[in-house]
C-alpha atoms as a PDB file:
ATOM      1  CA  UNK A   1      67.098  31.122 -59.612  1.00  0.00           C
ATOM      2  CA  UNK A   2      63.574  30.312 -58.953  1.00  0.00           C
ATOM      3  CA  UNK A   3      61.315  32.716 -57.939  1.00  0.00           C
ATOM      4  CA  UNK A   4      57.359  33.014 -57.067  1.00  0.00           C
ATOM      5  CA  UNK A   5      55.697  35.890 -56.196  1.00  0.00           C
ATOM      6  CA  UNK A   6      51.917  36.067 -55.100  1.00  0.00           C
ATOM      7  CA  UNK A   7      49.250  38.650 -55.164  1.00  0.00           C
ATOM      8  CA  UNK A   8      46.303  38.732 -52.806  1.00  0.00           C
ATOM      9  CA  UNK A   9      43.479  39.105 -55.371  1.00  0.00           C
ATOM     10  CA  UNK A  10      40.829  39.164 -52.603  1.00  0.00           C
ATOM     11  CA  UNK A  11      39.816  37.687 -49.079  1.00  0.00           C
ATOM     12  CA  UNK A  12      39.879  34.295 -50.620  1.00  0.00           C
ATOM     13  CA  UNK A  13      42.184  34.118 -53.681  1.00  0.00           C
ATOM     14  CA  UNK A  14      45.849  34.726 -54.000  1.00  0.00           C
ATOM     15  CA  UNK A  15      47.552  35.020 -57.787  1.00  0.00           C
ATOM     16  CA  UNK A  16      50.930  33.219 -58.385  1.00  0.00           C
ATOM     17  CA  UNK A  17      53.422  33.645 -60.721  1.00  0.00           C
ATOM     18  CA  UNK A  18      56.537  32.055 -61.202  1.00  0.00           C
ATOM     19  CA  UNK A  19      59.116  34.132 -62.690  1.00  0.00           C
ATOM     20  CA  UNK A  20      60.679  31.394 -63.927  1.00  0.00           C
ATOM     21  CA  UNK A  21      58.319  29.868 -66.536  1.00  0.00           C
ATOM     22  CA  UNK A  22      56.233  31.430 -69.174  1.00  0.00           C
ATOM     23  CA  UNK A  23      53.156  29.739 -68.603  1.00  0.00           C
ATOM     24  CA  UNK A  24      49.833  31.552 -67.258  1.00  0.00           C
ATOM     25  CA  UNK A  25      49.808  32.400 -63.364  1.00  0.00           C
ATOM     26  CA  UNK A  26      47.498  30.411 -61.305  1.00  0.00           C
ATOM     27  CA  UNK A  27      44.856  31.087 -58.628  1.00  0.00           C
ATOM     28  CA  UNK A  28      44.995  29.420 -55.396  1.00  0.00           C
ATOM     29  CA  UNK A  29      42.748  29.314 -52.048  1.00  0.00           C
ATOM     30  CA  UNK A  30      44.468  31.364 -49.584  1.00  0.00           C
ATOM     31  CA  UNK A  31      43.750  29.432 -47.022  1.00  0.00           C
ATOM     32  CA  UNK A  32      45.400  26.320 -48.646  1.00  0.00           C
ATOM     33  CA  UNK A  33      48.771  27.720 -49.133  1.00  0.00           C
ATOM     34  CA  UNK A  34      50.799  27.768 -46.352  1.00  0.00           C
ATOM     35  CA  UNK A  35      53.256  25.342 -47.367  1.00  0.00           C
ATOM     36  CA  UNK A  36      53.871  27.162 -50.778  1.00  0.00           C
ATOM     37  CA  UNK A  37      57.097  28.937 -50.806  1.00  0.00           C
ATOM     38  CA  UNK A  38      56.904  32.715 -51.982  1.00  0.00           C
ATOM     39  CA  UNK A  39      59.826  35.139 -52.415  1.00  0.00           C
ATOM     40  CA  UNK A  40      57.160  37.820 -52.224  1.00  0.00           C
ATOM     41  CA  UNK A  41      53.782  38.760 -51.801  1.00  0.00           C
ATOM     42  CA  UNK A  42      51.377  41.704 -52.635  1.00  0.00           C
ATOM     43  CA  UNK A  43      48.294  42.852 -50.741  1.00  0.00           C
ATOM     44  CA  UNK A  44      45.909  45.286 -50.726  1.00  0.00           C
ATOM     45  CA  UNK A  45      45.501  47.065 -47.147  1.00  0.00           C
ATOM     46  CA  UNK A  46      41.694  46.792 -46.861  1.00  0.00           C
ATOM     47  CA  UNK A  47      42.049  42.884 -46.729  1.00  0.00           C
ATOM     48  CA  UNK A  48      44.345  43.045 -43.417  1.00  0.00           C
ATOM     49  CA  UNK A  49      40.387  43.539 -41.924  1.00  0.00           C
ATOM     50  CA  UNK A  50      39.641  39.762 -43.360  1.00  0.00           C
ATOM     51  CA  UNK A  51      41.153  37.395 -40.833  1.00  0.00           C
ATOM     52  CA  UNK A  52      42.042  34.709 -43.091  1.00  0.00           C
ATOM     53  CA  UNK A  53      44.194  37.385 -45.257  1.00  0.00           C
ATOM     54  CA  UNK A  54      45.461  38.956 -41.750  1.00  0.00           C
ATOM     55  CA  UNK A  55      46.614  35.187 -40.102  1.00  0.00           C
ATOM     56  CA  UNK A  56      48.399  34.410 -43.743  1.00  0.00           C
ATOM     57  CA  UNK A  57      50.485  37.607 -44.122  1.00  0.00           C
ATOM     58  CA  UNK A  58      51.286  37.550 -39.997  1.00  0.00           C
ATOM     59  CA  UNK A  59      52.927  34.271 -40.634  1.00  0.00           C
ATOM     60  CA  UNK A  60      54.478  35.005 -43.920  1.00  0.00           C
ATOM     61  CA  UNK A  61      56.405  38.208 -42.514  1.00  0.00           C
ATOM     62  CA  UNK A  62      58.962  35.560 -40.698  1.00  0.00           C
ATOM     63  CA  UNK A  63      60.020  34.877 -44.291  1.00  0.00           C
ATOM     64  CA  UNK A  64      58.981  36.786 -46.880  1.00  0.00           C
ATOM     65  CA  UNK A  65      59.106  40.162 -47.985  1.00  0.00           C
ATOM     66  CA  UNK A  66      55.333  41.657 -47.739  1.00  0.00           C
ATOM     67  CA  UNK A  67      54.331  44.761 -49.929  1.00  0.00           C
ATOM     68  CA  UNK A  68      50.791  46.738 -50.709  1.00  0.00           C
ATOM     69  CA  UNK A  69      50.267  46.164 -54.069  1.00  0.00           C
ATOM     70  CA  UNK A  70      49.124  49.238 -55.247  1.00  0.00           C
ATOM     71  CA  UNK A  71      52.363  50.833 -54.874  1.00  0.00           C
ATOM     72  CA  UNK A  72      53.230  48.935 -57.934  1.00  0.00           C
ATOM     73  CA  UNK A  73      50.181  47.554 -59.522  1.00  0.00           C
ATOM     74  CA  UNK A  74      46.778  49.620 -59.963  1.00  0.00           C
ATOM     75  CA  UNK A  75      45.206  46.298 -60.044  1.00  0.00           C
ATOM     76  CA  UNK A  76      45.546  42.129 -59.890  1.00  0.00           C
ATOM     77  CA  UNK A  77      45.093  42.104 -63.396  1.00  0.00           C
ATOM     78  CA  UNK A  78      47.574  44.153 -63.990  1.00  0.00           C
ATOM     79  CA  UNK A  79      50.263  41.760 -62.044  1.00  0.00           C
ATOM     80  CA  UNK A  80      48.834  39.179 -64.254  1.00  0.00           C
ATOM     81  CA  UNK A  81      49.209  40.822 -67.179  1.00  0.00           C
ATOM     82  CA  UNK A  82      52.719  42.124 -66.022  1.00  0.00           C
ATOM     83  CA  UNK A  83      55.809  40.694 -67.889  1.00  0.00           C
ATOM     84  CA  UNK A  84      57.988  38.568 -65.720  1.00  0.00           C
ATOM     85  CA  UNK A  85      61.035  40.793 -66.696  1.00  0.00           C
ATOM     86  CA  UNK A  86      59.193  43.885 -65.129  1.00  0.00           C
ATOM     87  CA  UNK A  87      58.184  41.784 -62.340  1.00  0.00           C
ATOM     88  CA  UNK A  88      61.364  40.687 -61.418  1.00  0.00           C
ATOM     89  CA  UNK A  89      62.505  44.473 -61.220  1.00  0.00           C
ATOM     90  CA  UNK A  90      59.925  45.100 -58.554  1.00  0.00           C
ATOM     91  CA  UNK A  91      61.067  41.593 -56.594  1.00  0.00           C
ATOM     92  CA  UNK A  92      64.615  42.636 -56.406  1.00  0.00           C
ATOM     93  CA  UNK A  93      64.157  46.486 -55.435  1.00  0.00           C
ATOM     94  CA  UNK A  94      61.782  44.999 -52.947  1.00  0.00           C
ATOM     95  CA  UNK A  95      63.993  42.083 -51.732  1.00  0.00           C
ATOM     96  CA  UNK A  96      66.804  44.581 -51.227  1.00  0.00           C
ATOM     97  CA  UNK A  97      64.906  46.769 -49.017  1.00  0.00           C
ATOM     98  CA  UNK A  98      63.641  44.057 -46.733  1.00  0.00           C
ATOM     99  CA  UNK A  99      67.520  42.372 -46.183  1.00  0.00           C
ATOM    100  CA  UNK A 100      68.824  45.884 -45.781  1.00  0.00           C
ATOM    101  CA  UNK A 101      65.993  46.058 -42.605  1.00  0.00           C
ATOM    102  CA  UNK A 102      66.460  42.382 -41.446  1.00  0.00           C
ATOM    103  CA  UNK A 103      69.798  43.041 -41.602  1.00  0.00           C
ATOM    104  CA  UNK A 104      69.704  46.695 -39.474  1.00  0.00           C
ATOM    105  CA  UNK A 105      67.536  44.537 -36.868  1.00  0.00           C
ATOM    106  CA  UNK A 106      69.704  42.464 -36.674  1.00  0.00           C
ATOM    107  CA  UNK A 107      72.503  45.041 -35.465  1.00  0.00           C
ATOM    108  CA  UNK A 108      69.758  46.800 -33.154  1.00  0.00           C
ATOM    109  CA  UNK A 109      69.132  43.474 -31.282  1.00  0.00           C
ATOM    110  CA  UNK A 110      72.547  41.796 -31.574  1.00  0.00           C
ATOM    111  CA  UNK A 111      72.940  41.593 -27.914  1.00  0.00           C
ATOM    112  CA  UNK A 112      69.671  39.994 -27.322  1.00  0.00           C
ATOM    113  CA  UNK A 113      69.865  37.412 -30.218  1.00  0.00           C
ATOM    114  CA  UNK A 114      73.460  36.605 -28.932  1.00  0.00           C
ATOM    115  CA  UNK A 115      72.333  35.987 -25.663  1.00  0.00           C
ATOM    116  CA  UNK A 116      68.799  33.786 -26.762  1.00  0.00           C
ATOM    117  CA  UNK A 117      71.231  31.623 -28.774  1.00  0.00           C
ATOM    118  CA  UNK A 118      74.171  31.460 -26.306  1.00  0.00           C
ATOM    119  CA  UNK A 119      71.390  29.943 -23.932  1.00  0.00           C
ATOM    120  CA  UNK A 120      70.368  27.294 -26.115  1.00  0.00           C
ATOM    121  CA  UNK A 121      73.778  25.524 -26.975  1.00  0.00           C
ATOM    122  CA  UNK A 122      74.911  23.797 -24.578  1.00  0.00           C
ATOM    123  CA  UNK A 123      71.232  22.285 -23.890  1.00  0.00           C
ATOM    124  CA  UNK A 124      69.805  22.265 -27.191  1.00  0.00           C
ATOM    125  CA  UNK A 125      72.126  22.073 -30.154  1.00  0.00           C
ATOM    126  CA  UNK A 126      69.305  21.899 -33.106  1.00  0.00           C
ATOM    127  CA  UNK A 127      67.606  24.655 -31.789  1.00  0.00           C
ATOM    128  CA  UNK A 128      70.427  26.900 -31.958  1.00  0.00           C
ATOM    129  CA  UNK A 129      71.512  26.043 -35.324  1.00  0.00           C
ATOM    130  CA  UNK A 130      67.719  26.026 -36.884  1.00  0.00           C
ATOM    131  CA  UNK A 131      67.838  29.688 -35.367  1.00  0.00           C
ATOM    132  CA  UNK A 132      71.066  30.196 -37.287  1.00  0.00           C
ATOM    133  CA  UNK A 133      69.861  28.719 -40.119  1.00  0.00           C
ATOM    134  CA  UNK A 134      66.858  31.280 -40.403  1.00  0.00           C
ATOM    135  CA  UNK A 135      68.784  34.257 -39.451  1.00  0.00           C
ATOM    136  CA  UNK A 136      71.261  33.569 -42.128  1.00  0.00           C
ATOM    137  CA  UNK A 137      68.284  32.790 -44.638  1.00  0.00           C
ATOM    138  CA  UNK A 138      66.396  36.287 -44.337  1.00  0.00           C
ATOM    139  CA  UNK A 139      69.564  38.428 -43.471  1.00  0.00           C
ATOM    140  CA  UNK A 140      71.584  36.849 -47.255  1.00  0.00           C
ATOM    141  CA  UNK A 141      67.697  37.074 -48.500  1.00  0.00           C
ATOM    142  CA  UNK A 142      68.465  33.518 -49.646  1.00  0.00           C
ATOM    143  CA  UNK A 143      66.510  31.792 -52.319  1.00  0.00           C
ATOM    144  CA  UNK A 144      68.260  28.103 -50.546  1.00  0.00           C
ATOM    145  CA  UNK A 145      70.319  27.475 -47.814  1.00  0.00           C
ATOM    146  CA  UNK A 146      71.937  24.881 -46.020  1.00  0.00           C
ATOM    147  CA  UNK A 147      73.991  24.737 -42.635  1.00  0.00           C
ATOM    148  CA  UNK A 148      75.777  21.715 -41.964  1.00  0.00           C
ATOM    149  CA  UNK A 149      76.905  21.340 -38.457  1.00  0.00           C
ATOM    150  CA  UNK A 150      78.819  18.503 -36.116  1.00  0.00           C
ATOM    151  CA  UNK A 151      76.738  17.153 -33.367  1.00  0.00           C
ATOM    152  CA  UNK A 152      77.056  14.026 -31.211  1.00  0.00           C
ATOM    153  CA  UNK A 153      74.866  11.009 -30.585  1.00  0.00           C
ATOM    154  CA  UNK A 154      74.962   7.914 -28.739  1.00  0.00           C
ATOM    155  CA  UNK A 155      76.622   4.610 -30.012  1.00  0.00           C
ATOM    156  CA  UNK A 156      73.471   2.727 -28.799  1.00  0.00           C
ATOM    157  CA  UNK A 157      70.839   2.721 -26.145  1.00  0.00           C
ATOM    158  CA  UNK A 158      72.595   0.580 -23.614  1.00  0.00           C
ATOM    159  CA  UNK A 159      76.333   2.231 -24.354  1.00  0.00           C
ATOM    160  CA  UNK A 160      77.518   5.998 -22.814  1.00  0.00           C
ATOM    161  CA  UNK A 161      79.991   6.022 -25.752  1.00  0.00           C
ATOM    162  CA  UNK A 162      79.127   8.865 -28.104  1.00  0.00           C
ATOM    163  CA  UNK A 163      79.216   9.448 -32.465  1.00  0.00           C
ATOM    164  CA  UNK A 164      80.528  12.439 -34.496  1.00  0.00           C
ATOM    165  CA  UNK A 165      77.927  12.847 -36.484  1.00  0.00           C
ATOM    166  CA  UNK A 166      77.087  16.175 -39.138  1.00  0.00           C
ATOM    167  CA  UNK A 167      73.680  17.369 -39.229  1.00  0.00           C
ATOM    168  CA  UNK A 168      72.753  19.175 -42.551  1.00  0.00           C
ATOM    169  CA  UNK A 169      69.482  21.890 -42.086  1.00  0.00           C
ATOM    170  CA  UNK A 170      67.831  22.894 -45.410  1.00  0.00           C
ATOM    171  CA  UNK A 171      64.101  23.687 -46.091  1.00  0.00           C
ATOM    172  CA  UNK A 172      61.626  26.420 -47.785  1.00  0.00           C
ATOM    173  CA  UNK A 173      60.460  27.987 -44.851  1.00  0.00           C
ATOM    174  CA  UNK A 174      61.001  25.933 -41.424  1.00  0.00           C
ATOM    175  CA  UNK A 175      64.157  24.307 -40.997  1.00  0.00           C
ATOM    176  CA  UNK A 176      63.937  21.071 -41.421  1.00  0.00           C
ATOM    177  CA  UNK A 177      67.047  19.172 -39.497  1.00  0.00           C
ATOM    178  CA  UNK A 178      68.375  15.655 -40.951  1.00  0.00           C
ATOM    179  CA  UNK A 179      71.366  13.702 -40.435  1.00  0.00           C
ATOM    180  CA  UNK A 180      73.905  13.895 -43.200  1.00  0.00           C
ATOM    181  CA  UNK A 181      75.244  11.428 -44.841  1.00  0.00           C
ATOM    182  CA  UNK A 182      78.711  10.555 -47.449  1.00  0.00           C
ATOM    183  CA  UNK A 183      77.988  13.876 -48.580  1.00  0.00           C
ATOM    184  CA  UNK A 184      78.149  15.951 -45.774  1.00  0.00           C
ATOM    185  CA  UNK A 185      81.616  13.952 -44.773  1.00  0.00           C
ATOM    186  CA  UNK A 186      83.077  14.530 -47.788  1.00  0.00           C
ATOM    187  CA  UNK A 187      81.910  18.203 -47.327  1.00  0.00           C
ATOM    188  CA  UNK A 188      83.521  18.831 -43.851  1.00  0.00           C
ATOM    189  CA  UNK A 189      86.435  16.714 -45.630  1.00  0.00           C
ATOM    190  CA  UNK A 190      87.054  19.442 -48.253  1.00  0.00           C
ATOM    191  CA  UNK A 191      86.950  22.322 -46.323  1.00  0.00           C
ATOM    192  CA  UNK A 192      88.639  21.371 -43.426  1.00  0.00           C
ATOM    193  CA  UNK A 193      91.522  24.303 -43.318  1.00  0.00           C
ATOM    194  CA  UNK A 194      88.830  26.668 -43.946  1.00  0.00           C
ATOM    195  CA  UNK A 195      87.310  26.297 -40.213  1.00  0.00           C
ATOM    196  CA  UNK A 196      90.308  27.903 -39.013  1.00  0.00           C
ATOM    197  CA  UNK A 197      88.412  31.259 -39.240  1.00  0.00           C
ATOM    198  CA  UNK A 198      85.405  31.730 -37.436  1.00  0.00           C
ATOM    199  CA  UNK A 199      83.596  33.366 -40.110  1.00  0.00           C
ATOM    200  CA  UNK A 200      84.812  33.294 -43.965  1.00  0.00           C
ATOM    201  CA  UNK A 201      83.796  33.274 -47.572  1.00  0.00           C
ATOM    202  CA  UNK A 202      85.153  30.983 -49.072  1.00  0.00           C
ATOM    203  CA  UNK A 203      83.315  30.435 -52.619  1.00  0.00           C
ATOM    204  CA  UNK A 204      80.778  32.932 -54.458  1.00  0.00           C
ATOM    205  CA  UNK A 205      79.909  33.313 -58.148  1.00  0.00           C
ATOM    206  CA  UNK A 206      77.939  36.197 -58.659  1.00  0.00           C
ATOM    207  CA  UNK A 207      76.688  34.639 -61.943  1.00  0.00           C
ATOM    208  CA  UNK A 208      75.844  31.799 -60.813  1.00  0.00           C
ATOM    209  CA  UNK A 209      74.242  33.448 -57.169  1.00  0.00           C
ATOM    210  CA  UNK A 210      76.127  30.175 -55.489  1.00  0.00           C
ATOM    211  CA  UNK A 211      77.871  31.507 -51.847  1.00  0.00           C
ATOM    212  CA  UNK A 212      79.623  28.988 -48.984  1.00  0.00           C
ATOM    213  CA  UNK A 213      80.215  30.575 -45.732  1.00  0.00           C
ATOM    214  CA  UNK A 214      83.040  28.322 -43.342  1.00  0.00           C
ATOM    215  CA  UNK A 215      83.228  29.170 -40.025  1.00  0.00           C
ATOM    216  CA  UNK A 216      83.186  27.308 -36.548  1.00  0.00           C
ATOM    217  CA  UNK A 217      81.879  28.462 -33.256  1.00  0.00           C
ATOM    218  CA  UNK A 218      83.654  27.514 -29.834  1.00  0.00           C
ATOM    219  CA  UNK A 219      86.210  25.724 -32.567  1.00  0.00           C
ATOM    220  CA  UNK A 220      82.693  23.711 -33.872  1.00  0.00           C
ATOM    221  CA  UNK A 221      83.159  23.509 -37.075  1.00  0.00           C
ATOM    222  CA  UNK A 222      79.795  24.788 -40.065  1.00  0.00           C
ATOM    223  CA  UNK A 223      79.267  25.319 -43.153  1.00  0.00           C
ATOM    224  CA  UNK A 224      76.199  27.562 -45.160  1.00  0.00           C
ATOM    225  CA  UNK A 225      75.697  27.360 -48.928  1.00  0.00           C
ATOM    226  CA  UNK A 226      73.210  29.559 -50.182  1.00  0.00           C
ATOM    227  CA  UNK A 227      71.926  30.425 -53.440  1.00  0.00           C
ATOM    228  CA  UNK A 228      71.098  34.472 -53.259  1.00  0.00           C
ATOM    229  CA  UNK A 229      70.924  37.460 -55.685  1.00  0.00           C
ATOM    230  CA  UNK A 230      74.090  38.775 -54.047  1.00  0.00           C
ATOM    231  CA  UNK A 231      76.002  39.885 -50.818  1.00  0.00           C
ATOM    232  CA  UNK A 232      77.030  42.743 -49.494  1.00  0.00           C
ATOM    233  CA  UNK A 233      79.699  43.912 -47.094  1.00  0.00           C
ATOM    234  CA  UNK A 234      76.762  45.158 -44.544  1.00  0.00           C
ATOM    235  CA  UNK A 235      75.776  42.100 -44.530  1.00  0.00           C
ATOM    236  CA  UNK A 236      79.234  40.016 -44.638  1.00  0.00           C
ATOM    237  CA  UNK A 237      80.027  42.180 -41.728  1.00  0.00           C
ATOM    238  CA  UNK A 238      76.961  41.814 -39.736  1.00  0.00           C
ATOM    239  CA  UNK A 239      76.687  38.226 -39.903  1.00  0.00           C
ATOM    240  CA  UNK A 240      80.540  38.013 -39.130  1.00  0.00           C
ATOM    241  CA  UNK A 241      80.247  39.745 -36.141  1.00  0.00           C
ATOM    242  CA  UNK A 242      77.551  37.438 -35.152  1.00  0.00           C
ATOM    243  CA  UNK A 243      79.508  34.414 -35.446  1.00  0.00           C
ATOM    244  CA  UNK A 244      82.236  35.631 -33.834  1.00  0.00           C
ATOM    245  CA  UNK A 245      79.839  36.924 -30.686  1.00  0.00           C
ATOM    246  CA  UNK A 246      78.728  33.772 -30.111  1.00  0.00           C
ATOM    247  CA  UNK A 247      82.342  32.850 -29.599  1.00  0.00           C
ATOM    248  CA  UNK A 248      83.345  34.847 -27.014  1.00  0.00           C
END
C-alpha cells in the first residue's frame, strides 16, 4: 500500500518520503503542494507562527493525520536519514490514534452529522454521498476508496422521462464524482443480494488491506471498496450505525 509521509523542514520546505520506494526523499515548496496526497505529516510547533505553514496544516487536518515532529524525530535530518521500516512504525501507531479520534467524533456528533446529511438527500444527492464518501475515508483511515451509488438523470433536455444511472466517487483528497460506466453495472450486478442489509462486509483480506462495504439507504442501493491497514469492530460498528440512522 502506498504511503507518503512529509516533514515540515522549515517555513518554506517540506521533506517527502515515500515509504514505498528506496530512492532518496525529496524537497518540495510548501506552498506548491496542496494537491500532493500525504498519509502523514510532521511539524515543528514554532512554524504554526509562519502563515504559509499555519494555512497548509489547517487544510491538511480534514485528511491527514498531523503530528509535532519532535516527538519522534530530534531533527529533519533525522526523518531523512530514518529507515522506511522504522518510519512506517511511527505512521501506523500514528494513523491508529487519529481513526480511533475521528472515529469517537464521530459517535459524539452522530446526531448532528445524521441530521446535516438527512437534509441534503432529497435536494442534493452528490453532496450527501461526497460527505459519505469522506466520512468513510478518515473514519476506515483509508489509503483509497470508492462509493458507488444509483442516481437518476434525465433522458434528454426536452423529455421528463428519467435514467438509472450509478455514480462512482473516488479521489486523494476531495471527492471527485463521475458517472460510472460497464464497470460499475457489472458491480451493482454482482452484489445485488448483498443490498439486502443496510450495512455489511462483505469481502476483506487483511493481507491484501482490500475491504467492500454493501449496504443501501432508504432501500438505495452502495457500495465502498477501500484499501486500509485494517478494521476494527469500533469502527464496523460506528459506521453501521450510521448507515442505518440515516435510514430511519
Amino acid at each position: 500500500m502506498q504511503r507518503q509521509i512529509g516533514f515540515i523542514k522549515n517555513q518554506n520546505q517540506i521533506i517527502i518520503r515515500d515509504l514505498n520506494s528506496n530512492t532518496k526523499s525529496k524537497i518540495a515548496d510548501v506552498s506548491e503542494v496542496s494537491e500532493e496526497k500525504f498519509d502523514c505529516i510532521f511539524y515543528s510547533p514554532e512554524l504554526l507562527e509562519e502563515e504559509v505553514v499555519h494555512n497548509f496544516l489547517k487544510k491538511e487536518s480534514k485528511y491527514t493525520p498531523l503530528h509535532e515532529g519532535n516527538n519522534f524525530f530530534e531533527s529533519s535530518e533525522q526523518f531523512e536519514a530514518e529507515s522506511n521500516d522504522k518510519l512506517k512504525q511511527v505512521f501506523d501507531k500514528i494513523s491508529s490514534n487519529w481513526i480511533l479520534q475521528n472515529n469517537i467524533v464521530l459517535l459524539e456528533e452522530l446526531f448532528e452529522v445524521v441530521d446535516h446529511l438527512k437534509a441534503l438527500w432529497p435536494n442534493d444527492r452528490t453532496a450527501f454521498f461526497e460527505e459519505l464518501w469522506h466520512i468513510f475515508k478518515i473514519n476506515l483511515g483509508a489509503n483509497n476508496l470508492k462509493l458507488i451509488y444509483n442516481d437518476i438523470e434525465d433522458v434528454s433536455k426536452n423529455s421528463d422521462k428519467k435514467a438509472l444511472v450509478h455514480i462512482t466517487i473516488d479521489g486523494d483528497k476531495k471527492p471527485n464524482p463521475v458517472k460510472g460506466k460497464e464497470f460499475e453495472a457489472k458491480l451493482m450486478k454482482h452484489f445485488e443480494e448483498e443490498f439486502v442489509n443496510a450495512f455489511q462486509i462483505v469481502e476483506y483480506s487483511e493481507e491484501k488491506g482490500e475491504l467492500t462495504i454493501c449496504g443501501n439507504i432508504l432501500k438505495s442501493p452502495f457500495i465502498i471498496m477501500a484499501n486500509i491497514g485494517q478494521i476494527t469492530k469500533l469502527q464496523e460498528s460506528v459506521l453501521a450505525t450510521l448507515i442505518k440512522a440515516l435510514s430511519r
